[in-house]
C-alpha atoms as a PDB file:
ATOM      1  CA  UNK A   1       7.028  15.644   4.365  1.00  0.00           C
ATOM      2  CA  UNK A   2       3.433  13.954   3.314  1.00  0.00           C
ATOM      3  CA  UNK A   3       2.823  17.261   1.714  1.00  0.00           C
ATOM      4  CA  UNK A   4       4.403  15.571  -1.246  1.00  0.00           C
ATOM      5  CA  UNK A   5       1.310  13.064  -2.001  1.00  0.00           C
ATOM      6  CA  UNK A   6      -0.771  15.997  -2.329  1.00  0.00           C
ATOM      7  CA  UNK A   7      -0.151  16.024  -5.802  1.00  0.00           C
ATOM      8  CA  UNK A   8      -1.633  12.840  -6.789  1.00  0.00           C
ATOM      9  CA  UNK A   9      -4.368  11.079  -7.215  1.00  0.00           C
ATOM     10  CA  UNK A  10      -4.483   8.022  -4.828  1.00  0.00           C
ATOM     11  CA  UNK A  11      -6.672   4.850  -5.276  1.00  0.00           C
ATOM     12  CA  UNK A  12      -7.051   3.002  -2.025  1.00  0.00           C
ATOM     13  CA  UNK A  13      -8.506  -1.010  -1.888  1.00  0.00           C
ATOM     14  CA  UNK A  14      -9.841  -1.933   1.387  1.00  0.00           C
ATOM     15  CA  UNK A  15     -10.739   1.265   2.145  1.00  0.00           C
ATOM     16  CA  UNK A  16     -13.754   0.235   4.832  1.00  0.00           C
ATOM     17  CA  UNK A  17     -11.459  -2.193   6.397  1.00  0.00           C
ATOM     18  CA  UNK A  18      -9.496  -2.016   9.216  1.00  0.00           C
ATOM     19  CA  UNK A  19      -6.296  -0.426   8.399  1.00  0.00           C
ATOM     20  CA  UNK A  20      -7.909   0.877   4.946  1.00  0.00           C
ATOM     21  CA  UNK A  21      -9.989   3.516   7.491  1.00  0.00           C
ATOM     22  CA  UNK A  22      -7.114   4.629   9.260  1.00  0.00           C
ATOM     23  CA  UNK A  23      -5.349   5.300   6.332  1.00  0.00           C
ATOM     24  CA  UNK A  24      -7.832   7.104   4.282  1.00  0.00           C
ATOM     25  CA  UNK A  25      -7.986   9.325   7.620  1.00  0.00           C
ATOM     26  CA  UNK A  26      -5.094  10.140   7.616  1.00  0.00           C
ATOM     27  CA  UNK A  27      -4.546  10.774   4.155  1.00  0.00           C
ATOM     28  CA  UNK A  28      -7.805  13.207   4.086  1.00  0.00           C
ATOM     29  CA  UNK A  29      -6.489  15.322   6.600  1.00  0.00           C
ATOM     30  CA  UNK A  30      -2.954  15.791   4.511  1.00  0.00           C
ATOM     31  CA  UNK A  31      -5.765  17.089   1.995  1.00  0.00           C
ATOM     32  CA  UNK A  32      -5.364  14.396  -0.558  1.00  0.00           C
ATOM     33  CA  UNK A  33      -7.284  13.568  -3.009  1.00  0.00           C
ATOM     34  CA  UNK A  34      -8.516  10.055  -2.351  1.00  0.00           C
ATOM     35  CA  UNK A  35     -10.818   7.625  -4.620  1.00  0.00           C
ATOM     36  CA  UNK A  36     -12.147   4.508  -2.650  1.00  0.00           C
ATOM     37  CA  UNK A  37     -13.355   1.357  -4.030  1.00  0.00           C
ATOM     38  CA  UNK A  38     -16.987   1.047  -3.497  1.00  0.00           C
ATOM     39  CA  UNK A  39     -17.887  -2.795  -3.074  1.00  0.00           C
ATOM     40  CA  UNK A  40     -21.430  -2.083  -3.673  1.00  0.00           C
ATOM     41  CA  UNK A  41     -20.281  -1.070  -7.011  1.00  0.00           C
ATOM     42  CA  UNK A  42     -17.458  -2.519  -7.992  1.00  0.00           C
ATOM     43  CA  UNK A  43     -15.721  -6.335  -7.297  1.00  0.00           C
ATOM     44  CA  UNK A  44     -12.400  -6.699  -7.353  1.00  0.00           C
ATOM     45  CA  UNK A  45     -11.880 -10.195  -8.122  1.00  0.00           C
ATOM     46  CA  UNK A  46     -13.708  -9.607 -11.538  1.00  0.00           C
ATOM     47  CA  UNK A  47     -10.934  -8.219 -13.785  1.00  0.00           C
ATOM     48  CA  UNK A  48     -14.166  -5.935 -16.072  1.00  0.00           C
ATOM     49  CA  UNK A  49     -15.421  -4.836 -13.058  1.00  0.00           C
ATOM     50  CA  UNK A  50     -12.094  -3.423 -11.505  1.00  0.00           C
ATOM     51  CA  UNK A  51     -11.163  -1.820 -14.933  1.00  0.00           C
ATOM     52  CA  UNK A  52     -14.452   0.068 -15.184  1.00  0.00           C
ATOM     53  CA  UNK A  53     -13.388   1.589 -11.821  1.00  0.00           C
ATOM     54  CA  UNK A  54      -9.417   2.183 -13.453  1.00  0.00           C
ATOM     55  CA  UNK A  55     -11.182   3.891 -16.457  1.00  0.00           C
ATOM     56  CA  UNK A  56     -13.240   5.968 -14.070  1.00  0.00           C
ATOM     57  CA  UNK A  57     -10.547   7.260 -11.965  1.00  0.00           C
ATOM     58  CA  UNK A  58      -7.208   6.686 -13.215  1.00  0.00           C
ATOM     59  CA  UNK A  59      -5.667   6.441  -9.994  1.00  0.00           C
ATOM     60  CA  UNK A  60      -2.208   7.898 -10.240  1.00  0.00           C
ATOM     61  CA  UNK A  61      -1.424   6.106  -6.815  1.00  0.00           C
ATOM     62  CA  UNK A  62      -2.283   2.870  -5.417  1.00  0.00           C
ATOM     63  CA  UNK A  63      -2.743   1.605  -1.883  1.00  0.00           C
ATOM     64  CA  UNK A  64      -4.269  -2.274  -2.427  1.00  0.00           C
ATOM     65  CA  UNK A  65      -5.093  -3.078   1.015  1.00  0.00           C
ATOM     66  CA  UNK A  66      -7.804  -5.290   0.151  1.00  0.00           C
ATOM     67  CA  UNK A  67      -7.862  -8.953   1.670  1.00  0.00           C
ATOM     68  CA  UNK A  68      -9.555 -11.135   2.455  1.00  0.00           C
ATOM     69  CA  UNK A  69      -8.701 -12.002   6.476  1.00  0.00           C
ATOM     70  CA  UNK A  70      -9.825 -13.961   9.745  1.00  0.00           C
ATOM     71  CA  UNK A  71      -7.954 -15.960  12.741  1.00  0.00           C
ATOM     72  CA  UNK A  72      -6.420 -18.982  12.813  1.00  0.00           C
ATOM     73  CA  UNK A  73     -10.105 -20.741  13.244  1.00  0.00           C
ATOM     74  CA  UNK A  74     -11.622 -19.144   9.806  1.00  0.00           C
ATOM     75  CA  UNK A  75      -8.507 -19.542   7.803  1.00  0.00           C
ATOM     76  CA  UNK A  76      -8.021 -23.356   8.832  1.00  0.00           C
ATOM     77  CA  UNK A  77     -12.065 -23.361   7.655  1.00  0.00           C
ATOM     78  CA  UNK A  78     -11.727 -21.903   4.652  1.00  0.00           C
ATOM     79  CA  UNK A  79      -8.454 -22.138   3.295  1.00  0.00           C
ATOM     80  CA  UNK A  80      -9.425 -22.060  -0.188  1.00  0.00           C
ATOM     81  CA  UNK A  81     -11.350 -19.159  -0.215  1.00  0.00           C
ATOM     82  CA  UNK A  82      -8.675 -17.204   1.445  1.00  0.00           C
ATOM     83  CA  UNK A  83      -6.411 -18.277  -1.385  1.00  0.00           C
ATOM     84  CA  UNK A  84      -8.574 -17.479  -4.633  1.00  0.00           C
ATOM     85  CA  UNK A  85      -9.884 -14.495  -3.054  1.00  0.00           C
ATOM     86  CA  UNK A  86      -7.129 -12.575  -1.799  1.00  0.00           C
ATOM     87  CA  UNK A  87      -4.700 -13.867  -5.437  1.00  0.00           C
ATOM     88  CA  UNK A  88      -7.231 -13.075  -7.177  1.00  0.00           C
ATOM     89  CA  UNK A  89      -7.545  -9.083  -6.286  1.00  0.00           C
ATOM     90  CA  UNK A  90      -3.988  -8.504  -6.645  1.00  0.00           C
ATOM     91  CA  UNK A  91      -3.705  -9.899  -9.586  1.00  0.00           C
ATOM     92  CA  UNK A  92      -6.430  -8.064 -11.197  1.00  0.00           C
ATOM     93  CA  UNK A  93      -5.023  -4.694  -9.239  1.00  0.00           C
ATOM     94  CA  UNK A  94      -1.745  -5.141 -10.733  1.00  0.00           C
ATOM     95  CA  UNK A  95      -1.949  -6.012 -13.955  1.00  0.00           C
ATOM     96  CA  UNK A  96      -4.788  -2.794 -14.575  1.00  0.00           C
ATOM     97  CA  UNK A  97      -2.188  -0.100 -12.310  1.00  0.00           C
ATOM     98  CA  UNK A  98       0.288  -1.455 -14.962  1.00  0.00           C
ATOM     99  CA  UNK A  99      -1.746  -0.767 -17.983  1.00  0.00           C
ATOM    100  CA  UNK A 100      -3.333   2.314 -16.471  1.00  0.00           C
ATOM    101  CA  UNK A 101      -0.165   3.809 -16.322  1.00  0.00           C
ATOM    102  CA  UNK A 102       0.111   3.927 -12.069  1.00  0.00           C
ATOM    103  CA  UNK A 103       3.085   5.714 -11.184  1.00  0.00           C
ATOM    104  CA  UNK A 104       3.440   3.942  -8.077  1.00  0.00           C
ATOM    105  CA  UNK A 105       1.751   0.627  -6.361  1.00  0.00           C
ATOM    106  CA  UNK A 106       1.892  -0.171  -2.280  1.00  0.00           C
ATOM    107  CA  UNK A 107       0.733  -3.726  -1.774  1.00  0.00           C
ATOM    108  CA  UNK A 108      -0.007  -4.648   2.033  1.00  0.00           C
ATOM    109  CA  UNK A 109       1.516  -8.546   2.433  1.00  0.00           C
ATOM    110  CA  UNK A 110       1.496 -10.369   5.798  1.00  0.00           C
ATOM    111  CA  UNK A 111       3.981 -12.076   7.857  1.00  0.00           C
ATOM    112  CA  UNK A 112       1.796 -14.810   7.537  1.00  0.00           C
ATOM    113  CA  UNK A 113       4.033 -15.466   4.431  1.00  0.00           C
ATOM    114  CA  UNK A 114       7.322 -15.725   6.620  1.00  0.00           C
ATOM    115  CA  UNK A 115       7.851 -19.878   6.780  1.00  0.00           C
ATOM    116  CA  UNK A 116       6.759 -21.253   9.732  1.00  0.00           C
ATOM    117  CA  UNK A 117      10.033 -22.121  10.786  1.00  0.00           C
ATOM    118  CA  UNK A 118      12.831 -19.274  10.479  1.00  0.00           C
ATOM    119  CA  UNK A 119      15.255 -17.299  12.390  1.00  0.00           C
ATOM    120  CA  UNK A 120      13.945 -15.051  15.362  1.00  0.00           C
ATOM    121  CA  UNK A 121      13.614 -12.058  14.354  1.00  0.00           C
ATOM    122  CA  UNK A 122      12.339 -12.135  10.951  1.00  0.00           C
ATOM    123  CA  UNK A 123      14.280 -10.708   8.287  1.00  0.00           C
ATOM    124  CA  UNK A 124      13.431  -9.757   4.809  1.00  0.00           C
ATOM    125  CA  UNK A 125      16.187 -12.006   3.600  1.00  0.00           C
ATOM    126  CA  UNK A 126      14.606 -15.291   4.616  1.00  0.00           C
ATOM    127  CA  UNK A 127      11.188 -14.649   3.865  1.00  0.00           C
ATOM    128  CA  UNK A 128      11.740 -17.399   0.845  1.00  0.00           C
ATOM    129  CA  UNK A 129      13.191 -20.207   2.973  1.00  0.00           C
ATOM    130  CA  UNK A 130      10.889 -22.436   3.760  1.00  0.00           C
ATOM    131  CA  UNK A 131       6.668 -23.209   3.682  1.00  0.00           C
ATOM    132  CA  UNK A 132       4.289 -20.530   5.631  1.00  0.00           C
ATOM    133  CA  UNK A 133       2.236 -21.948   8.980  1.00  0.00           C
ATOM    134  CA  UNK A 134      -0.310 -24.196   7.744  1.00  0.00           C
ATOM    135  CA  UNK A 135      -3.504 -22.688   9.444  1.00  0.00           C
ATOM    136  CA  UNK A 136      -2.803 -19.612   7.427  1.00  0.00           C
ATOM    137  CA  UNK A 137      -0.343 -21.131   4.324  1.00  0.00           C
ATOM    138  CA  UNK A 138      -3.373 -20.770   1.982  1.00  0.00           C
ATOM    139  CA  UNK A 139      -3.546 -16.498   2.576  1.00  0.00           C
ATOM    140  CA  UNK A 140       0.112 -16.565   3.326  1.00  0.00           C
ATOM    141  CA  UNK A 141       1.176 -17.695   0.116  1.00  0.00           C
ATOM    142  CA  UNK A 142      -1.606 -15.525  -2.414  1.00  0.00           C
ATOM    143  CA  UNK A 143       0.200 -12.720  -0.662  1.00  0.00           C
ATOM    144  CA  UNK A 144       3.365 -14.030  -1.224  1.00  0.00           C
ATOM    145  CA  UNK A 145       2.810 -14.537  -5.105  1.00  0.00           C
ATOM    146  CA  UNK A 146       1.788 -11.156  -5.362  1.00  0.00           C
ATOM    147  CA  UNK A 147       5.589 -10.108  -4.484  1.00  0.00           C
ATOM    148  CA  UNK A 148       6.593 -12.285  -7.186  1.00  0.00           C
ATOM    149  CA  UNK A 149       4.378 -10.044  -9.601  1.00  0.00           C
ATOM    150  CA  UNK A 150       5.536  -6.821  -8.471  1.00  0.00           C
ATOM    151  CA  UNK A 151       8.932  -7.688  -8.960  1.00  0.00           C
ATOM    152  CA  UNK A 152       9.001  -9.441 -12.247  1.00  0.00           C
ATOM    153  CA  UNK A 153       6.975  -6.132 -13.124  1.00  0.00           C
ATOM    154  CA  UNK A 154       9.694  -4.308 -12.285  1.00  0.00           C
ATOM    155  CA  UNK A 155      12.029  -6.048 -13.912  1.00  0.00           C
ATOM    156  CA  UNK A 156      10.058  -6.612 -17.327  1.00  0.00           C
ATOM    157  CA  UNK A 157       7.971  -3.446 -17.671  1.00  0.00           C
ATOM    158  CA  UNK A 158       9.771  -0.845 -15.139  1.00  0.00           C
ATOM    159  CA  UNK A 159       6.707  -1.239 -12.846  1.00  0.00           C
ATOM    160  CA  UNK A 160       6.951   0.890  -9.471  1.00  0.00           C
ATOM    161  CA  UNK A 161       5.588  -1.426  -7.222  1.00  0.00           C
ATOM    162  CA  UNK A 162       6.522  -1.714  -3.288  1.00  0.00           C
ATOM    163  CA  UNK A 163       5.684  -4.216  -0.550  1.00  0.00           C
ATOM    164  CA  UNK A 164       5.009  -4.248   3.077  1.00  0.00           C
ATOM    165  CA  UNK A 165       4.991  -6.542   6.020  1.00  0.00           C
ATOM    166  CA  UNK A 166       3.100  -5.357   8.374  1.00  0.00           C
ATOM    167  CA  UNK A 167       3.295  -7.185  11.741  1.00  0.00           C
ATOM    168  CA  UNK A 168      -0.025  -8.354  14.146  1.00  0.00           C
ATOM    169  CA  UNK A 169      -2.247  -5.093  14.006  1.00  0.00           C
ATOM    170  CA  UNK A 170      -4.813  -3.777  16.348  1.00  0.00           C
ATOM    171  CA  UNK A 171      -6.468  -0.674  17.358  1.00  0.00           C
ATOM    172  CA  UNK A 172      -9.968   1.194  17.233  1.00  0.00           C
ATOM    173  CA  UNK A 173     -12.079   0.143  14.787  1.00  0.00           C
ATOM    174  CA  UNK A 174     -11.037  -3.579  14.260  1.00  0.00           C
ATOM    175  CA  UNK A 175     -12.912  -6.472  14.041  1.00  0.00           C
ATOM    176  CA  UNK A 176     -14.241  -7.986  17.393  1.00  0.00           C
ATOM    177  CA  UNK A 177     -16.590 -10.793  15.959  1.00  0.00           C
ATOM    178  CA  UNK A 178     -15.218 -13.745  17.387  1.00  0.00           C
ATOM    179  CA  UNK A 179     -15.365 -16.024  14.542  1.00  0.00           C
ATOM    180  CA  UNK A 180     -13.408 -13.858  12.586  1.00  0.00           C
ATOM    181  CA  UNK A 181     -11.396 -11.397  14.731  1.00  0.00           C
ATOM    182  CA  UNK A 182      -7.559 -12.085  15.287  1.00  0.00           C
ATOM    183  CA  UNK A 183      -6.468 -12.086  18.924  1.00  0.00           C
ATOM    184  CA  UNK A 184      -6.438  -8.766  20.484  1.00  0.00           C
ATOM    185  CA  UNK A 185      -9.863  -7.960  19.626  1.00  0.00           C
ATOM    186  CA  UNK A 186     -10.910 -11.450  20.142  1.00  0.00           C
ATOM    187  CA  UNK A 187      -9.181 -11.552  24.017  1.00  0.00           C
ATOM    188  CA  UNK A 188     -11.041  -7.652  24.584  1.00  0.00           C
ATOM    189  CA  UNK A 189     -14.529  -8.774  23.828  1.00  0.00           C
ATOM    190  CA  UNK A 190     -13.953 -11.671  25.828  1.00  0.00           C
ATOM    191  CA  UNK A 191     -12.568 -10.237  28.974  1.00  0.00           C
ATOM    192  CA  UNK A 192     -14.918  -7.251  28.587  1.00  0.00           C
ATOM    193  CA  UNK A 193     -17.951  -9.738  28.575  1.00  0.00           C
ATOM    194  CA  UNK A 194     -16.627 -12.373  31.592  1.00  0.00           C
ATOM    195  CA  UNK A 195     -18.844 -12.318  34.347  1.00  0.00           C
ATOM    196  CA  UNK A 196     -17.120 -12.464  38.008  1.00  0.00           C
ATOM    197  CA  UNK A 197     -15.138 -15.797  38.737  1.00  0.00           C
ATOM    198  CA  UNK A 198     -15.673 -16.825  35.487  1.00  0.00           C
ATOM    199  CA  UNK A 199     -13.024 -18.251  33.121  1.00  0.00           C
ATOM    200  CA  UNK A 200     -11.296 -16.881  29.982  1.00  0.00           C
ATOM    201  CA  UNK A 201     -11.338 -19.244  27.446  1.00  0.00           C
ATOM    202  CA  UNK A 202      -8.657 -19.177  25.229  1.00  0.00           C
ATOM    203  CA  UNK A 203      -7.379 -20.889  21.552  1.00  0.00           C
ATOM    204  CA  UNK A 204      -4.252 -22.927  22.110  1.00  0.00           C
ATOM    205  CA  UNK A 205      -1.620 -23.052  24.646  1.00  0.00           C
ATOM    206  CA  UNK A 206      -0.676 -19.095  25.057  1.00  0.00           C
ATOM    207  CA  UNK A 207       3.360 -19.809  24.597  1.00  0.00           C
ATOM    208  CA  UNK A 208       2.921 -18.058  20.826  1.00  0.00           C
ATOM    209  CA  UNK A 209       4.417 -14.922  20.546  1.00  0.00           C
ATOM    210  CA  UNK A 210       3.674 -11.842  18.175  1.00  0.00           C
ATOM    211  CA  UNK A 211       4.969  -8.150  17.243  1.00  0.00           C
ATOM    212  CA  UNK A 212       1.834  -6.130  18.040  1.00  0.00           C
ATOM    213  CA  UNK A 213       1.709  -2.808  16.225  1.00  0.00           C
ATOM    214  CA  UNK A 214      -0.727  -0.312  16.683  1.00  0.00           C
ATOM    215  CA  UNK A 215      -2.322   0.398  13.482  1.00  0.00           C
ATOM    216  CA  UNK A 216      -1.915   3.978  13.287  1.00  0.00           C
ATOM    217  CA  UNK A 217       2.023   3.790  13.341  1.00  0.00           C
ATOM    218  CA  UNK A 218       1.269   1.327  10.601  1.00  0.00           C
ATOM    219  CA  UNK A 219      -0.432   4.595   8.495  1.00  0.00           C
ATOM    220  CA  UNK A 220       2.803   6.087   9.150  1.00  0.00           C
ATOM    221  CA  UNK A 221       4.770   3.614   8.204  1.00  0.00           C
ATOM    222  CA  UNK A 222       2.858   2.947   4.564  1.00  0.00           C
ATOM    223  CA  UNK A 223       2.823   6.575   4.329  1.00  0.00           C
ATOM    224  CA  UNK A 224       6.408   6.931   4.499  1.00  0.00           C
ATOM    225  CA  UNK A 225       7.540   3.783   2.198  1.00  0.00           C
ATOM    226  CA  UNK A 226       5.151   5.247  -0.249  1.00  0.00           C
ATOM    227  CA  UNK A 227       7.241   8.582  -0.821  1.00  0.00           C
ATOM    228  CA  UNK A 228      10.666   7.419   0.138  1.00  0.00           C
ATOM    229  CA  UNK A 229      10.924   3.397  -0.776  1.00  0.00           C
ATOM    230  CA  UNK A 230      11.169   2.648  -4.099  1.00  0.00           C
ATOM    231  CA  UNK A 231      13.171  -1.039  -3.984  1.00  0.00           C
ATOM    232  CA  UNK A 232      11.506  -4.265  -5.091  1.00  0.00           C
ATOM    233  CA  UNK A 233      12.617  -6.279  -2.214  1.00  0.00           C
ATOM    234  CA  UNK A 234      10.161  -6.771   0.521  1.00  0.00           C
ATOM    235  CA  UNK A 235      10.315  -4.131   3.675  1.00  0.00           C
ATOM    236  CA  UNK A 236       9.646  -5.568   7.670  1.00  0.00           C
ATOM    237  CA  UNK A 237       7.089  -3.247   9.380  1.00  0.00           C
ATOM    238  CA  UNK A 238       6.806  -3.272  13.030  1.00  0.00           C
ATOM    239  CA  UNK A 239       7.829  -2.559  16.713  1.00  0.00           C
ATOM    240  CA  UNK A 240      10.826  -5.534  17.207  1.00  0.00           C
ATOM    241  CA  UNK A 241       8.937  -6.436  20.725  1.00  0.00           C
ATOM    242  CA  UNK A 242       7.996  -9.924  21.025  1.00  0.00           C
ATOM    243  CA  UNK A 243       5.183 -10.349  23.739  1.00  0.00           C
ATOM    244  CA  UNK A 244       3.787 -13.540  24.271  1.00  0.00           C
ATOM    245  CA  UNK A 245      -0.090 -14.463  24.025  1.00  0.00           C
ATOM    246  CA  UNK A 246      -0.417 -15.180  27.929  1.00  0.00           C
ATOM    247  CA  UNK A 247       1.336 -11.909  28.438  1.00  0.00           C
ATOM    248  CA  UNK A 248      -1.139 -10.318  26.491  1.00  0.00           C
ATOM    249  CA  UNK A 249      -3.809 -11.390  27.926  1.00  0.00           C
ATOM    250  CA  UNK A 250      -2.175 -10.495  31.673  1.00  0.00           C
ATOM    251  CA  UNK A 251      -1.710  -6.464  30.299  1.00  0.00           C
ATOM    252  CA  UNK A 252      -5.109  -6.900  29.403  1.00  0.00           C
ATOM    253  CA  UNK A 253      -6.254  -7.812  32.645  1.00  0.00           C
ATOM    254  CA  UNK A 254      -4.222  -5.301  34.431  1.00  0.00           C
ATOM    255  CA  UNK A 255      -6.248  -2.332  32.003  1.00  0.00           C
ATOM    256  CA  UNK A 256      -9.586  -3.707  32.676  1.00  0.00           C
ATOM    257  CA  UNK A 257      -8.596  -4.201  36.476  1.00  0.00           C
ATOM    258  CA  UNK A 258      -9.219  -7.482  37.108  1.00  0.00           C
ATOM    259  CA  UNK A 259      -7.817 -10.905  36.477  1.00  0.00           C
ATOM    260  CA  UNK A 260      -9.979 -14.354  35.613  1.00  0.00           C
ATOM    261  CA  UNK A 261      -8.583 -18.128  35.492  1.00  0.00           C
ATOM    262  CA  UNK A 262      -7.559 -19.198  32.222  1.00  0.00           C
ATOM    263  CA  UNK A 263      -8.979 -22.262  30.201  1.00  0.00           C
ATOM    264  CA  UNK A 264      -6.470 -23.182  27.012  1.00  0.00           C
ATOM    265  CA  UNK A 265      -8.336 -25.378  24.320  1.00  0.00           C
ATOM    266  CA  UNK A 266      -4.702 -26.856  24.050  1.00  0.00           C
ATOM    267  CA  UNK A 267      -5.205 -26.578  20.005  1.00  0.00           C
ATOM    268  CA  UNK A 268      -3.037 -25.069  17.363  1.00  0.00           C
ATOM    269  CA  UNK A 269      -1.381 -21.893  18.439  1.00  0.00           C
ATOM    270  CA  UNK A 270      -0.412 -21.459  14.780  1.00  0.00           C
ATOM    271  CA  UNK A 271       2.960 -19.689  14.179  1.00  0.00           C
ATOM    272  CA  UNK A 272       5.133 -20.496  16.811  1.00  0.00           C
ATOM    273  CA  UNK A 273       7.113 -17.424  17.374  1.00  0.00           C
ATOM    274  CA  UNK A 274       6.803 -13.560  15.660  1.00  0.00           C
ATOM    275  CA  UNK A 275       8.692 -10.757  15.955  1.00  0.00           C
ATOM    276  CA  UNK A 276      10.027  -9.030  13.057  1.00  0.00           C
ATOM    277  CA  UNK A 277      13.519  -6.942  12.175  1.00  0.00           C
ATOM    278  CA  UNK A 278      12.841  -3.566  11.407  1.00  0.00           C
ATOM    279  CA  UNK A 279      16.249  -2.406  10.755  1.00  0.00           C
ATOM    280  CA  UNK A 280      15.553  -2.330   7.552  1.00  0.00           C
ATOM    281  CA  UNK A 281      12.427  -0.033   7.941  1.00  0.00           C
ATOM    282  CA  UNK A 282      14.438   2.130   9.596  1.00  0.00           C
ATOM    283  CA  UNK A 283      17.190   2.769   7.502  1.00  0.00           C
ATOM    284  CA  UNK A 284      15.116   2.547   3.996  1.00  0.00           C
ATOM    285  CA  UNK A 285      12.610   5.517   5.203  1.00  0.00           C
ATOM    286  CA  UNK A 286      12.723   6.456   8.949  1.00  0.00           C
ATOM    287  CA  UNK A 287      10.023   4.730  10.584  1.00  0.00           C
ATOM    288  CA  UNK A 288      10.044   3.650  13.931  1.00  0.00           C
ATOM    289  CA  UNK A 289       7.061   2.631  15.673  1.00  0.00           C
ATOM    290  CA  UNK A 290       5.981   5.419  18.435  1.00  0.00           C
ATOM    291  CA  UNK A 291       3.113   3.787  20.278  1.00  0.00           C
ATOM    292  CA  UNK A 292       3.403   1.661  23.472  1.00  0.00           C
ATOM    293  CA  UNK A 293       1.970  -1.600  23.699  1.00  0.00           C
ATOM    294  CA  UNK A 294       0.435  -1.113  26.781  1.00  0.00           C
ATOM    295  CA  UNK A 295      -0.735   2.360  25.381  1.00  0.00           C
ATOM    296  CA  UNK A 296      -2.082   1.379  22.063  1.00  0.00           C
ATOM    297  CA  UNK A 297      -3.949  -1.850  24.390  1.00  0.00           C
ATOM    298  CA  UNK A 298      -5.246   0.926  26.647  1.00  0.00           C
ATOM    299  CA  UNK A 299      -6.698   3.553  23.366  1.00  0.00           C
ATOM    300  CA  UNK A 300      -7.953  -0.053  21.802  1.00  0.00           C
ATOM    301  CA  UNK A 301     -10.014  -0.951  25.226  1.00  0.00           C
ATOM    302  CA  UNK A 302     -11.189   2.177  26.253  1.00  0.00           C
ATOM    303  CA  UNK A 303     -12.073   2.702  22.246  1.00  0.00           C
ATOM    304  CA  UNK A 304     -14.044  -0.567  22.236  1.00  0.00           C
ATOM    305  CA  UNK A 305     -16.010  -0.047  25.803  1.00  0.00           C
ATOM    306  CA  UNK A 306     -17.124   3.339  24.705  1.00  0.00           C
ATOM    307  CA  UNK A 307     -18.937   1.227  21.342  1.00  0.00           C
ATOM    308  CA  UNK A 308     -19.989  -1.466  23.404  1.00  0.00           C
ATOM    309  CA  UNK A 309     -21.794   1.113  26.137  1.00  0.00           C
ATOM    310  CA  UNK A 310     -22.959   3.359  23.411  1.00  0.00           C
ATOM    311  CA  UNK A 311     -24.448   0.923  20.833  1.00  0.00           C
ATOM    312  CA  UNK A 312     -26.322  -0.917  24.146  1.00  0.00           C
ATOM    313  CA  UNK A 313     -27.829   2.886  25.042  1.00  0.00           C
ATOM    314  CA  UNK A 314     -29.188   3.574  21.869  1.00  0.00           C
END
């Protein structure tokens, strides 16, 4: 059924990044035909520069999984940058796919755009009621602006544009620099590097919760909206399990086979609760999410130990 993308030419954003990798993997072995965006090259919050790379290419297909991104600590830091940075390439992304002629657009949101106070789980129908979690409002709401494009694209210029809410995502080849990783990665470094007796320390109180979804049933998922979903209203993606961040952190010790005392810095946890509906998902194109959270942890850990071990070899 992917087969289908064969026939087009497919500009993906963010293609380095975390879930940009994953996809481009995946789509390379369907035997598409894939043009990245080379940032040594090209800069995607400068409208001239991104059209030089539009009149290069003429993506027929877009994937804009550029962002800007970080953990609660970097986003409460820098909120403006997050903001400009992350507006700014959608904006430019858009309005050239429009004028280029791009027969379809995917645009990666966040759930960081869900209001920081709404009904457990989150569904697609209250993602306008109410103000995002401040530690991450400033990348919450660029995002959220950029559904507001797509769909007044739609409606005045017939504009194909889709969007997707990806839940909490982890996996090989994420980011495990602590100043900028989100949690999973964050809590695997950490545990990997505690010596014996010593104490995890840990970013707020561990009662938040989040829908964990391992990034390559993510691929799947963007792959699928992209040839079945054509709607403008926003689409949920992600497993429906809510797992807390201290039970987390006890799967993780059970995988690396042994357990530490905790120390909780007692700040922000930022959103209290996450777990999304993804009935909707479902229905609109098939997907449901195949991988285990204590499988995906288990891939992510023994992915990350055999970096760590061969990196300090070489």
């Amino acid at each position: 059924m992917f087969k289908v993308l064969k026939n087009y030419k497919i500009g993906v954003t963010g293609d380095t990044g975390f879930l940009g990798k994953h996809l481009c993997d995946k789509l390379e072995k369907l035997g598409c035909f894939i043009i990245r965006f080379p940032h040594d090259q090209y800069d995607l919050t400068d409208y001239i520069s991104t059209k030089e790379w539009f009149i290069k290419n003429r993506p027929e297909i877009v994937f804009n999984l550029a962002a800007k991104v970080g953990g609660i600590r970097v986003n409460s830091k820098y909120p403006g940058d997050f903001f400009y940075t992350n507006l700014l390439m959608g904006l430019n992304l858009i309005e050239l796919s429009r004028i280029y002629k791009v027969k379809k657009f995917i645009q990666i949101g966040t759930i960081c755009s869900y209001p920081k106070y709404t009904n457990i789980p989150f569904k697609e129908e209250d993602f306008w009621n109410g103000y995002p979690e401040e530690t991450n409002s400033g990348y919450g709401i660029a995002k959220k602006v950029l559904l507001t494009m797509l769909q007044t694209y739609r409606k005045q210029y017939g504009f194909n544009g889709i969007y997707l809410l990806p839940s909490n995502l982890y996996g090989p080849y994420d980011n495990f620099d602590l100043e900028t990783s989100h949690v999973i990665p964050a809590l695997i470094r950490k545990i990997s590097d505690l010596k014996e007796n010593e104490a995890l320390k840990c970013w707020g109180t561990g009662s938040a919760t989040r829908d964990f979804l391992y990034v390559t049933d993510c691929v799947d998922a963007v792959i699928l909206a992209a040839i079945y979903y054509d709607e403008p209203e926003p689409v949920n993606i992600g497993t429906g399990r809510e797992t807390s961040i201290i039970e987390l952190i006890n799967i993780l010790f059970k995988i690396f086979g042994k357990i530490h005392p905790i120390e909780w810095n007692g700040l922000l946890d930022g959103q209290p609760r996450r777990v999304l509906d993804i009935s909707k998902a479902k229905e609109s194109f098939g997907f449901t999410a195949s991988v285990s959270l204590e499988d995906g942890l288990k891939q992510t850990v023994d992915w990350y130990i055999d970096q760590k071990y061969s990196y300090s070899s070489r």
